[in-house]
Protein backbone atom coordinates (compact mmCIF):
# COMPACT_ATOMS: atom_id res chain seq x y z
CA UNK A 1 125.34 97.07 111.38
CA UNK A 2 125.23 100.47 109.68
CA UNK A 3 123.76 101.94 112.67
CA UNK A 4 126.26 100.76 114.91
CA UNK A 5 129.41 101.22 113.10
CA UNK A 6 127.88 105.32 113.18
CA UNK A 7 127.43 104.64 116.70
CA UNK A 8 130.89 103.86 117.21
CA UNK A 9 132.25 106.55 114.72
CA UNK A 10 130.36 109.00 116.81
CA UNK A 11 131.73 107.43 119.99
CA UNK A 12 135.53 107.77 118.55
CA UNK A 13 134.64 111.28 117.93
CA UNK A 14 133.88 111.95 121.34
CA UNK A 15 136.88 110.28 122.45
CA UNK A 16 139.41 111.89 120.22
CA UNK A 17 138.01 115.78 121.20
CA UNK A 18 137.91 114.41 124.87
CA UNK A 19 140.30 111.91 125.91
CA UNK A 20 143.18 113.08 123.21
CA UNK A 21 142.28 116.80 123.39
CA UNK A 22 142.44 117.09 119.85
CA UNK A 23 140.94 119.66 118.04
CA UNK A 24 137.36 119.12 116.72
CA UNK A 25 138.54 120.16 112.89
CA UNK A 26 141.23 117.36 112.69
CA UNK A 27 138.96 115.17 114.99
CA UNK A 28 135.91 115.60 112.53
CA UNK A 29 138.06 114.55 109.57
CA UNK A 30 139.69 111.60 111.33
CA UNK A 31 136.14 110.02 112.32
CA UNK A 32 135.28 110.92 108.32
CA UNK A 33 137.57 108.57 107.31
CA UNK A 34 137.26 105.96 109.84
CA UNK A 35 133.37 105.60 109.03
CA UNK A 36 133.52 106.12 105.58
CA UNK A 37 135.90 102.96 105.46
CA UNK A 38 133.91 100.97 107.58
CA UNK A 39 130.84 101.50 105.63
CA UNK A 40 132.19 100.41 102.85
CA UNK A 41 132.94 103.30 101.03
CA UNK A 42 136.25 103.53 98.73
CA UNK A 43 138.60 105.14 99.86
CA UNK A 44 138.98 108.10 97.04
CA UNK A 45 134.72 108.37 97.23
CA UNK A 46 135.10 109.72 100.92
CA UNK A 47 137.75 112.28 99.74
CA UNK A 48 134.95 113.32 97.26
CA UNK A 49 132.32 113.10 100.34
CA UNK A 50 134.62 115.51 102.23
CA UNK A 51 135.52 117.92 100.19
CA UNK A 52 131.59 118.15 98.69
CA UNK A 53 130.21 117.89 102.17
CA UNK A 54 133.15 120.91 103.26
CA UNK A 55 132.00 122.87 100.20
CA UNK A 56 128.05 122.54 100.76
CA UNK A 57 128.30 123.35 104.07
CA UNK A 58 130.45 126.64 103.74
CA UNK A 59 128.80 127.64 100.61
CA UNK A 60 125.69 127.94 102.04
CA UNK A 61 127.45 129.22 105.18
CA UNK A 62 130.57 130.83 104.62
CA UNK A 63 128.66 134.35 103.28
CA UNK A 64 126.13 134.12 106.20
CA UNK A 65 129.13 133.77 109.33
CA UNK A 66 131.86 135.75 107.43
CA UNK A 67 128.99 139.11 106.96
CA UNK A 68 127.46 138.01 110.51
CA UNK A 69 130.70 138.29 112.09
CA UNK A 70 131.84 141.89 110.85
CA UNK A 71 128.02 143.19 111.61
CA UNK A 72 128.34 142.06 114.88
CA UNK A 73 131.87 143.56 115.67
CA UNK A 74 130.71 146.26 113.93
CA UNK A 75 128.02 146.82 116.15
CA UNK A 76 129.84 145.77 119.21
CA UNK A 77 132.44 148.06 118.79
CA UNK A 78 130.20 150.67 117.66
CA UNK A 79 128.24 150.87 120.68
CA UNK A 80 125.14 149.30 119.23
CA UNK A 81 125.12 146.29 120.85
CA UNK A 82 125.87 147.97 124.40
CA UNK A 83 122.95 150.34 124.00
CA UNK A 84 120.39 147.54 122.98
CA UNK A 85 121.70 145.30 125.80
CA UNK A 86 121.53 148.20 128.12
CA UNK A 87 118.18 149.01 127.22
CA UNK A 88 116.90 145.51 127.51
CA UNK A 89 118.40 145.01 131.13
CA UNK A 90 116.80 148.57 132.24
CA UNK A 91 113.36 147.87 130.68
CA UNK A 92 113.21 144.29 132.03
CA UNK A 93 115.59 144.06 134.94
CA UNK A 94 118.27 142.07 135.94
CA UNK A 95 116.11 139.18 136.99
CA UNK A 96 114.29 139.04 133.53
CA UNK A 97 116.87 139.68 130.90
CA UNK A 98 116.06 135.92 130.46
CA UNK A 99 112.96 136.67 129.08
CA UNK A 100 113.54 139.80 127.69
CA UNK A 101 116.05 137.78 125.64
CA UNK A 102 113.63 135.27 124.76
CA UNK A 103 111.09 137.08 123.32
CA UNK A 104 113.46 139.08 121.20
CA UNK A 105 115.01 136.11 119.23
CA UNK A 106 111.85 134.72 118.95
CA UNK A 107 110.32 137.55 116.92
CA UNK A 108 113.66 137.94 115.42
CA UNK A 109 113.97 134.00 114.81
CA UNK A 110 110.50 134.45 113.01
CA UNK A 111 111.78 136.08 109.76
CA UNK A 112 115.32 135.31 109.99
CA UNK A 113 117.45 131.46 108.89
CA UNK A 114 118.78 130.16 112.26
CA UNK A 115 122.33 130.87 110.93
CA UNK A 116 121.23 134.35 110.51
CA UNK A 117 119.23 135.36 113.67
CA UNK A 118 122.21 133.34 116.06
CA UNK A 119 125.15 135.82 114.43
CA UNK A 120 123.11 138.96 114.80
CA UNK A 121 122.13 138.01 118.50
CA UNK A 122 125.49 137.02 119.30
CA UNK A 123 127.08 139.95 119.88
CA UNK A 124 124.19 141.33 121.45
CA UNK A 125 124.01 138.70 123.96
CA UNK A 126 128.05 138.56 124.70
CA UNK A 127 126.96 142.57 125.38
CA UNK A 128 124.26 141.92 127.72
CA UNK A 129 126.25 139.32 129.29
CA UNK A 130 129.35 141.76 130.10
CA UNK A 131 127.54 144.84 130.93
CA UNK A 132 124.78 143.32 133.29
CA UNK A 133 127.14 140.35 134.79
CA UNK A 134 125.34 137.89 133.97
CA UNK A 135 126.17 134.06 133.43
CA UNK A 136 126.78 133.30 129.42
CA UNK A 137 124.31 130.53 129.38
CA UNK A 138 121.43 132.20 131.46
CA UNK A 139 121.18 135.11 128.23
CA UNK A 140 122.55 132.02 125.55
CA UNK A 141 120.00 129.46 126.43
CA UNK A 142 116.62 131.34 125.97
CA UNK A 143 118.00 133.01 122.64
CA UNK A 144 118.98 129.55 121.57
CA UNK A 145 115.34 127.86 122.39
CA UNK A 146 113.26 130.46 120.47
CA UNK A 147 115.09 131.07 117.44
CA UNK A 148 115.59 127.13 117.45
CA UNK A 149 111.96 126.64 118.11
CA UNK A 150 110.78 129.70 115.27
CA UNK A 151 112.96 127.59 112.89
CA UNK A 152 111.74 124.79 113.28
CA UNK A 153 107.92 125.09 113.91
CA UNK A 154 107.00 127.90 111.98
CA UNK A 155 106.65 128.77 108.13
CA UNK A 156 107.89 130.81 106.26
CA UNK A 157 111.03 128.89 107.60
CA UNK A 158 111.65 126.64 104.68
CA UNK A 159 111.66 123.35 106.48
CA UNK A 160 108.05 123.65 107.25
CA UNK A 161 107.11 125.44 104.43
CA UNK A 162 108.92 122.75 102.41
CA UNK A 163 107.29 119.97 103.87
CA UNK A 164 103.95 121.78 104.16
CA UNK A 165 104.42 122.04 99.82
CA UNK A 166 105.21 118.18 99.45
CA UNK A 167 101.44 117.35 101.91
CA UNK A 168 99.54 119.19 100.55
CA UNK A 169 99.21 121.31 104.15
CA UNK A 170 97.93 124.94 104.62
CA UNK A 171 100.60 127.17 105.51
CA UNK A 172 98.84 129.44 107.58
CA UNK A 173 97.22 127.01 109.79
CA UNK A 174 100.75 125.24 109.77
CA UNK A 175 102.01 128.37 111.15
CA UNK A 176 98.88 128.76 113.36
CA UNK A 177 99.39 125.39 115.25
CA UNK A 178 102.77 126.21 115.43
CA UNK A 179 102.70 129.44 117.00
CA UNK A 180 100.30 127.54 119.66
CA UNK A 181 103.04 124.94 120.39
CA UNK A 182 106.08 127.15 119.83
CA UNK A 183 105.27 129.50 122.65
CA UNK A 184 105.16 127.03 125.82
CA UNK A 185 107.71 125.08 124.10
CA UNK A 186 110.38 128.26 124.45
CA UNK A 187 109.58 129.08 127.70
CA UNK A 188 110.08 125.34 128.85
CA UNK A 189 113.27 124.92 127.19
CA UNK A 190 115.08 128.95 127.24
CA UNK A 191 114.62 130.49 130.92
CA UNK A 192 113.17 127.38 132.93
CA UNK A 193 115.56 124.64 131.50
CA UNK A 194 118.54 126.86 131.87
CA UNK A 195 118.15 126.18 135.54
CA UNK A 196 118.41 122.71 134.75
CA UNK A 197 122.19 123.35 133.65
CA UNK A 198 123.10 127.00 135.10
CA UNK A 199 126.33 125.14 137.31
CA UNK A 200 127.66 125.38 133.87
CA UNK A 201 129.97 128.00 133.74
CA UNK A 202 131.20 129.30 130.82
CA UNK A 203 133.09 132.26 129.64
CA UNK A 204 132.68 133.93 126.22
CA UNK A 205 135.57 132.88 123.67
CA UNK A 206 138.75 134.58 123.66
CA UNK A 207 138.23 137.02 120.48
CA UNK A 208 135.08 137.15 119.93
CA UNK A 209 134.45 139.82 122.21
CA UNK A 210 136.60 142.66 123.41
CA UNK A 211 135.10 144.63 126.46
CA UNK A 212 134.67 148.19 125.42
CA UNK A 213 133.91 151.37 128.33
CA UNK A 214 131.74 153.56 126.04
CA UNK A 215 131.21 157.33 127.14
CA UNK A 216 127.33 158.23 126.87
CA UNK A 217 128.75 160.99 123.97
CA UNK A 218 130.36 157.63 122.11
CA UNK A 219 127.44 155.97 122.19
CA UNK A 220 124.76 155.74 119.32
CA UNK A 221 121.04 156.28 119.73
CA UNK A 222 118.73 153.29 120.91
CA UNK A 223 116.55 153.81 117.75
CA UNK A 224 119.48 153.77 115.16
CA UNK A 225 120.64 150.84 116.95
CA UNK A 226 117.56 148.75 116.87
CA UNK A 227 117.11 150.03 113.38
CA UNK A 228 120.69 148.48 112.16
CA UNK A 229 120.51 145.15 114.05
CA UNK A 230 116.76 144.87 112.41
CA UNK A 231 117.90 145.79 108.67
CA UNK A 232 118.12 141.67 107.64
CA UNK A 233 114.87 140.98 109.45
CA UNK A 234 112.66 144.13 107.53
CA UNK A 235 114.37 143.41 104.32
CA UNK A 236 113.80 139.21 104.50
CA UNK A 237 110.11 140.02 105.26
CA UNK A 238 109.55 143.38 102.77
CA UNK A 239 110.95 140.76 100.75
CA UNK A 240 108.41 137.72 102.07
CA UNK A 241 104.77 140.62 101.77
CA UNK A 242 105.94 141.42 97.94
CA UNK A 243 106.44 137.52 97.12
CA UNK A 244 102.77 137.61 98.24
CA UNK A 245 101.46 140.40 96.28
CA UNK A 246 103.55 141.00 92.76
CA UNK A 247 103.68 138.73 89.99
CA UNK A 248 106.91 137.00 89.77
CA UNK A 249 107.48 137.40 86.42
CA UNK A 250 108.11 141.32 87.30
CA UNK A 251 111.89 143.04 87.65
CA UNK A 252 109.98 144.68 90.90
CA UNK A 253 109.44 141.05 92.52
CA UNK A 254 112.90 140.67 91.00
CA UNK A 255 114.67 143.37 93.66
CA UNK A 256 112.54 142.51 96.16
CA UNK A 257 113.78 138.31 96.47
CA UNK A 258 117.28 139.74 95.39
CA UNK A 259 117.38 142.46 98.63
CA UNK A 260 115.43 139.47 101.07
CA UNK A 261 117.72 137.16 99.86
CA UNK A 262 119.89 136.35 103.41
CA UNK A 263 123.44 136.75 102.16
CA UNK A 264 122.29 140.16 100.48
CA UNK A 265 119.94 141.25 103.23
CA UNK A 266 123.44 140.87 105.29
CA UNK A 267 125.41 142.63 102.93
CA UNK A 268 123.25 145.33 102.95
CA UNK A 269 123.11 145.70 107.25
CA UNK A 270 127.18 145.56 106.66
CA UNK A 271 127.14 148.80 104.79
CA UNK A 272 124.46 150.64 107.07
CA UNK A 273 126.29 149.70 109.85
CA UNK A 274 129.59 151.20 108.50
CA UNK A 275 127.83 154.12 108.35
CA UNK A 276 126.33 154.06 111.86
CA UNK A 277 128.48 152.30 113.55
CA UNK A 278 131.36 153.81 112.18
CA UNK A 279 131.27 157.03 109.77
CA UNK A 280 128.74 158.36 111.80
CA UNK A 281 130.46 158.19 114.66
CA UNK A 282 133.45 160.07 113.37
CA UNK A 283 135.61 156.57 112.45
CA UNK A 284 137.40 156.30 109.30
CA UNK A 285 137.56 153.67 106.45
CA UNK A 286 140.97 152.19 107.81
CA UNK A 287 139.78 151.55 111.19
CA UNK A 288 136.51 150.33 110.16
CA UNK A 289 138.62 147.60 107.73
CA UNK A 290 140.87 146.83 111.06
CA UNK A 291 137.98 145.90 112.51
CA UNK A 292 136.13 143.62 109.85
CA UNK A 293 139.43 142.05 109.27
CA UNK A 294 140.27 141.33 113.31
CA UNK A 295 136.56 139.80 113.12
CA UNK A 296 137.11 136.95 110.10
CA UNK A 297 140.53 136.28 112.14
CA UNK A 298 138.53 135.73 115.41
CA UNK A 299 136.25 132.42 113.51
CA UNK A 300 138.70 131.00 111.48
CA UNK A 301 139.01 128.21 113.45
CA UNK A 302 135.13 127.81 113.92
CA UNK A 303 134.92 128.50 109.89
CA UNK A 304 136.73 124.91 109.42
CA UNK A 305 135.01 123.06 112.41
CA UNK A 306 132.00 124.18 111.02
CA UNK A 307 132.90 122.94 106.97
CA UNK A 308 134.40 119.23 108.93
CA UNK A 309 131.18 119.03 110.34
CA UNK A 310 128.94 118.89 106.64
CA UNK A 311 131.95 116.84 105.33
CA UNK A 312 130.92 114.41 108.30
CA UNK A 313 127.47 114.92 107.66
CA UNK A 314 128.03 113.79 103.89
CA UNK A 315 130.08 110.92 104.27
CA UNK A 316 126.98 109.41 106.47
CA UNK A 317 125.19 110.43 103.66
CA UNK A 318 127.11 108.87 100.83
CA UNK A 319 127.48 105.45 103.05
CA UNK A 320 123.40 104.87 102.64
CA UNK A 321 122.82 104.83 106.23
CA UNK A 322 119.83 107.16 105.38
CA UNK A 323 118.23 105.06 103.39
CA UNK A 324 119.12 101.77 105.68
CA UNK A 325 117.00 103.74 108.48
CA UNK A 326 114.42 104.55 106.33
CA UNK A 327 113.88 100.61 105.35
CA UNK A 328 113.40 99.41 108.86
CA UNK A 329 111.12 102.33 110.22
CA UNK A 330 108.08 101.84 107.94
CA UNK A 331 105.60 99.97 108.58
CA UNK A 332 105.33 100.18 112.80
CA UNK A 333 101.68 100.07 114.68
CA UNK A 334 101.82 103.26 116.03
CA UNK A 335 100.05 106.76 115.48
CA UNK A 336 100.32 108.48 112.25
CA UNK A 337 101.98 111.35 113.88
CA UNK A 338 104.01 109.42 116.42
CA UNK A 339 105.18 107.26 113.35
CA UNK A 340 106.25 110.40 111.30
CA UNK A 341 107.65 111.71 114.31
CA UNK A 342 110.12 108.98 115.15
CA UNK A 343 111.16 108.36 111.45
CA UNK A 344 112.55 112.07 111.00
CA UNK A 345 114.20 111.64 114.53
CA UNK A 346 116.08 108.32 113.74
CA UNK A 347 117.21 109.88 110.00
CA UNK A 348 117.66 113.07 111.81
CA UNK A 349 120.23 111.41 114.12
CA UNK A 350 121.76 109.17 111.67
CA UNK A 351 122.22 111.81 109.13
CA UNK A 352 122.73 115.19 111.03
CA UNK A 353 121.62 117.18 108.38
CA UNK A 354 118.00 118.87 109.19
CA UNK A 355 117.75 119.72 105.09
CA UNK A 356 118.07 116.12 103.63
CA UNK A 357 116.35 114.72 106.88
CA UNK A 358 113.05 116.61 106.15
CA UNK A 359 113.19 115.65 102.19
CA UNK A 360 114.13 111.85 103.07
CA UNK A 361 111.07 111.83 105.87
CA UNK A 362 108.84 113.52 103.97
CA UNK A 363 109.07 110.67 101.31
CA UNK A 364 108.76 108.00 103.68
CA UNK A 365 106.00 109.72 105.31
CA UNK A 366 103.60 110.91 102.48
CA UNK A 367 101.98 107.85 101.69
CA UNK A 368 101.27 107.42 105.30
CA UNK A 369 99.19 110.79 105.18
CA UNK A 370 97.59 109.63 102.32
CA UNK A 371 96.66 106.15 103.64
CA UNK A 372 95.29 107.20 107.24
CA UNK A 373 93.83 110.44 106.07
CA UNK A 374 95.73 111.91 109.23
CA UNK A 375 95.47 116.20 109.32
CA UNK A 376 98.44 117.47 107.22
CA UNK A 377 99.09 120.46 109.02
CA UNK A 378 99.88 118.32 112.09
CA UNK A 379 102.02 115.78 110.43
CA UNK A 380 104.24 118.97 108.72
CA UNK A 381 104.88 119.99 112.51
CA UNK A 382 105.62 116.12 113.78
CA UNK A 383 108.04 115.71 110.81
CA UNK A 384 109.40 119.28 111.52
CA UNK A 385 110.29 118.71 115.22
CA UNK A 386 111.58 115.55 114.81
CA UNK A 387 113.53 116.94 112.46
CA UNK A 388 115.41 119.21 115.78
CA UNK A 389 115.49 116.08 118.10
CA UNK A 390 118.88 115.08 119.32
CA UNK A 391 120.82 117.31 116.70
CA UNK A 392 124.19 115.19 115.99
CA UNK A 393 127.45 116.96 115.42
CA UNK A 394 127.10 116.02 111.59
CA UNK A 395 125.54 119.24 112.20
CA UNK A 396 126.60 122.70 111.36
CA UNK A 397 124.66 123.86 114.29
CA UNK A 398 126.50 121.52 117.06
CA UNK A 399 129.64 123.21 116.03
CA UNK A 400 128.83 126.64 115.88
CA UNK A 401 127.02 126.48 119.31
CA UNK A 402 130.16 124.44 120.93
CA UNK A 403 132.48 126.99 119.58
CA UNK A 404 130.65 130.35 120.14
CA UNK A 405 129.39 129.49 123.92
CA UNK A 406 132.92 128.10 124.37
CA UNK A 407 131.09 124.66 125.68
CA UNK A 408 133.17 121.32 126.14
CA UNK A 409 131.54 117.96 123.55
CA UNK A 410 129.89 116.91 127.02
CA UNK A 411 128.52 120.39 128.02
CA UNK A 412 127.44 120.52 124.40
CA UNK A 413 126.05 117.14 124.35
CA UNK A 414 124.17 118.16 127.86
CA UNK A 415 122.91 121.37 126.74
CA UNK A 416 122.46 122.16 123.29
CA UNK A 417 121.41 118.35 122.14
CA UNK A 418 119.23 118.16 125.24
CA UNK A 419 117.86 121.49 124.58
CA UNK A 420 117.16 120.38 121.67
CA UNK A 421 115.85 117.32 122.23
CA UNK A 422 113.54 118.46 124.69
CA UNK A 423 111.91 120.84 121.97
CA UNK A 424 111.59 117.89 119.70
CA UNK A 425 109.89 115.90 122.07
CA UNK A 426 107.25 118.91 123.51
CA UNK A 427 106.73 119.78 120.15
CA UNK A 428 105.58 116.22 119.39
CA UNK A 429 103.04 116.13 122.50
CA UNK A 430 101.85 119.65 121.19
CA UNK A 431 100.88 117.57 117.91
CA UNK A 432 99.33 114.52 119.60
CA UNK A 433 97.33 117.38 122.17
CA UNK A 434 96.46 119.24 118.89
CA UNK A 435 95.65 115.88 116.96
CA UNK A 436 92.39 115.12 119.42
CA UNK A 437 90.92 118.56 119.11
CA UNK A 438 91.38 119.45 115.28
């Protein structure tokens, strides 16, 4: 019964976005309260859900969009992003930006959160998309699969490296069996599934992105450019080699986990990028504040549909459904990796969020490790990819995807959770390939 009346909550979701037209904020907090209530939850306990679910969500978010989005329109409007995109489309052509695209948020998506890498590529990829004419979804897609896939699959993401801790698993031959099923698994599901959906058409949101002629005198250098967009990514891993090599009880290791810390590595690219984005370039203090502030007024809206989604995400939480799932999984005849594989997915799509879905598997699934004696490496990467399959909107993700690449719920349903999907399920026959050979 829990399953279904989530199900059905889901199901009035969709209808109240698509049939009713209303927006996803008010539409998230309506299906909050209508499945809270018919799980059995009182009434003032899914007021409590909401707001903590709200709060989680944006606290761990609110730093990482709010300094993502004034980077990036500091870089767009600085010229950074159309240099980079410029450069890309010239060194790979028109026909490969694709893959050009690709491999750059897949190193980027190495080092970086998801949150993190997807607002520093943003911009870039709205760029590329303008300057070179190119179809939203054919530069979104493959940007979307790899730093999706590097999230998920490889350590020192803290999913996997999470779940590696709790079995016991090696983390660099977790990250070594990842790498081999990460690579195929982006190319399958960035430039060859986009031509699965490319009669999508889509057009870059209103606000986000202003179209800007730059003269070649306006423009910043390709190096200094590269340079800013890359400050989170060297600090996060000068940060990740000293955590390595200095004892932690120092003040040095100290500065180094405060400066690779994401909301600081952030902060810090903001004030470079004032600098050469902006002073640099001859722009003033005033200006440069016009801009920051015209950026936090263009995601407003995605800000709250973001926070309704972890409020939706919590009240599934709070109404046990997790654990309900978790009861009737156990136990089936199946491979130790299939097994671990399918609970994350069905918590994963009952819960929507990837964090508690990997802690709550992870449970279920360590005394299965320990009883069959399966490879741990292999079971972190089943649990961590069927920790992306069929990503729910209880997810912060769903939103900010529908909302930046200006998708409908069925394009986003079609796309992103089949994009995702798709990764969850290659990345499960990359572990049952692996699983005869190691």
């Amino acid at each position: 019964m829990p399953l279904i009346i989530l199900a059905l909550g889901i199901v009035f979701l969709f209808v109240l976005i698509v049939k009713f037209k209303l927006n996803g904020f008010l539409s998230l907090l309506l299906a909050c309260f209508v499945i809270g209530y018919s799980e059995g939850l009182p009434v003032m306990k899914i007021i409590t859900s909401v707001e903590t679910g709200m709060g989680g969500t944006l606290g761990h978010l609110g730093m990482i969009l709010g300094l993502g989005a004034i980077f990036g329109k500091l870089m767009a409007d600085g010229g950074g992003a159309q240099v980079i995109a410029m450069t890309l489309i010239k060194k790979f052509g028109r026909k490969n930006v694709s893959w050009a695209v690709a491999l750059t948020g897949f190193i980027i998506g190495i080092t970086l959160f998801w949150e993190v890498s997807f607002v520093v590529l943003v911009p870039i990829i709205f760029t590329i998309v303008v300057a070179g004419g190119i179809p939203l979804l054919e530069a979104g897609i493959p940007m979307l699969a790899a730093i999706s896939v590097a999230h998920c699959f490889l350590p020192p993401h803290p999913g996997p490296t999470a779940v590696a801790g709790i079995f016991g698993a090696n983390v660099g031959l977790t990250m070594m069996y990842g790498i081999v099923i990460a690579i195929p698994t982006v190319i399958i599901c960035g430039p060859l599934f986009y031509k699965l959906v490319k009669n999508n058409k889509v057009e870059i949101p209103k606000g986000l992105f202003v179209e800007k002629v730059f003269k070649d005198e306006e423009l910043p250098g390709f190096g200094v450019s590269v340079f800013t967009a890359l400050i989170p990514v060297m600090l996060i891993a000068i940060s990740m080699i000293a955590s390595f090599n200095i004892p932690k009880d120092t003040n040095v290791y100290t500065f180094f986990s405060f400066i690779g810390n994401t909301d600081i590595a952030l902060f810090i690219a903001v004030f470079v990028s004032l600098y050469t984005f902006g002073l640099r370039r001859g722009k003033t203090i005033p200006e440069l504040m016009k801009t920051a502030e015209s950026s936090i007024k263009s995601i407003a809206m995605i800000f709250l549909i973001i926070g309704a989604g972890g409020a939706f995400k919590q009240v599934i939480i709070d109404s046990g459904i997790g654990n309900y799932v978790s009861t009737i999984m156990v136990g089936l005849p199946v491979s130790p990796y299939l097994l671990a594989w399918i609970i994350t997915a069905v918590i994963r799509v009952a819960i929507g969020s990837s964090t508690v879905t990997l802690f709550t598997a992870s449970g279920i699934v360590l005394p299965i490790l320990q009883q069959t004696g399966a490879n741990p490496e292999l079971m972190v990467l089943a649990v961590s990819c069927g920790s992306i399959f069929f990503i729910p909107p209880a997810d912060a993700a769903f939103w900010m995807v529908k909302e930046y690449f200006n998708l409908s719920l069925p394009q986003t349903f079609k796309i992103w959770v089949g994009m995702t999907s798709l990764i969850g399920l290659l990345g499960l026959a990359g572990v049952m390939a692996l699983s005869l050979v190691v």
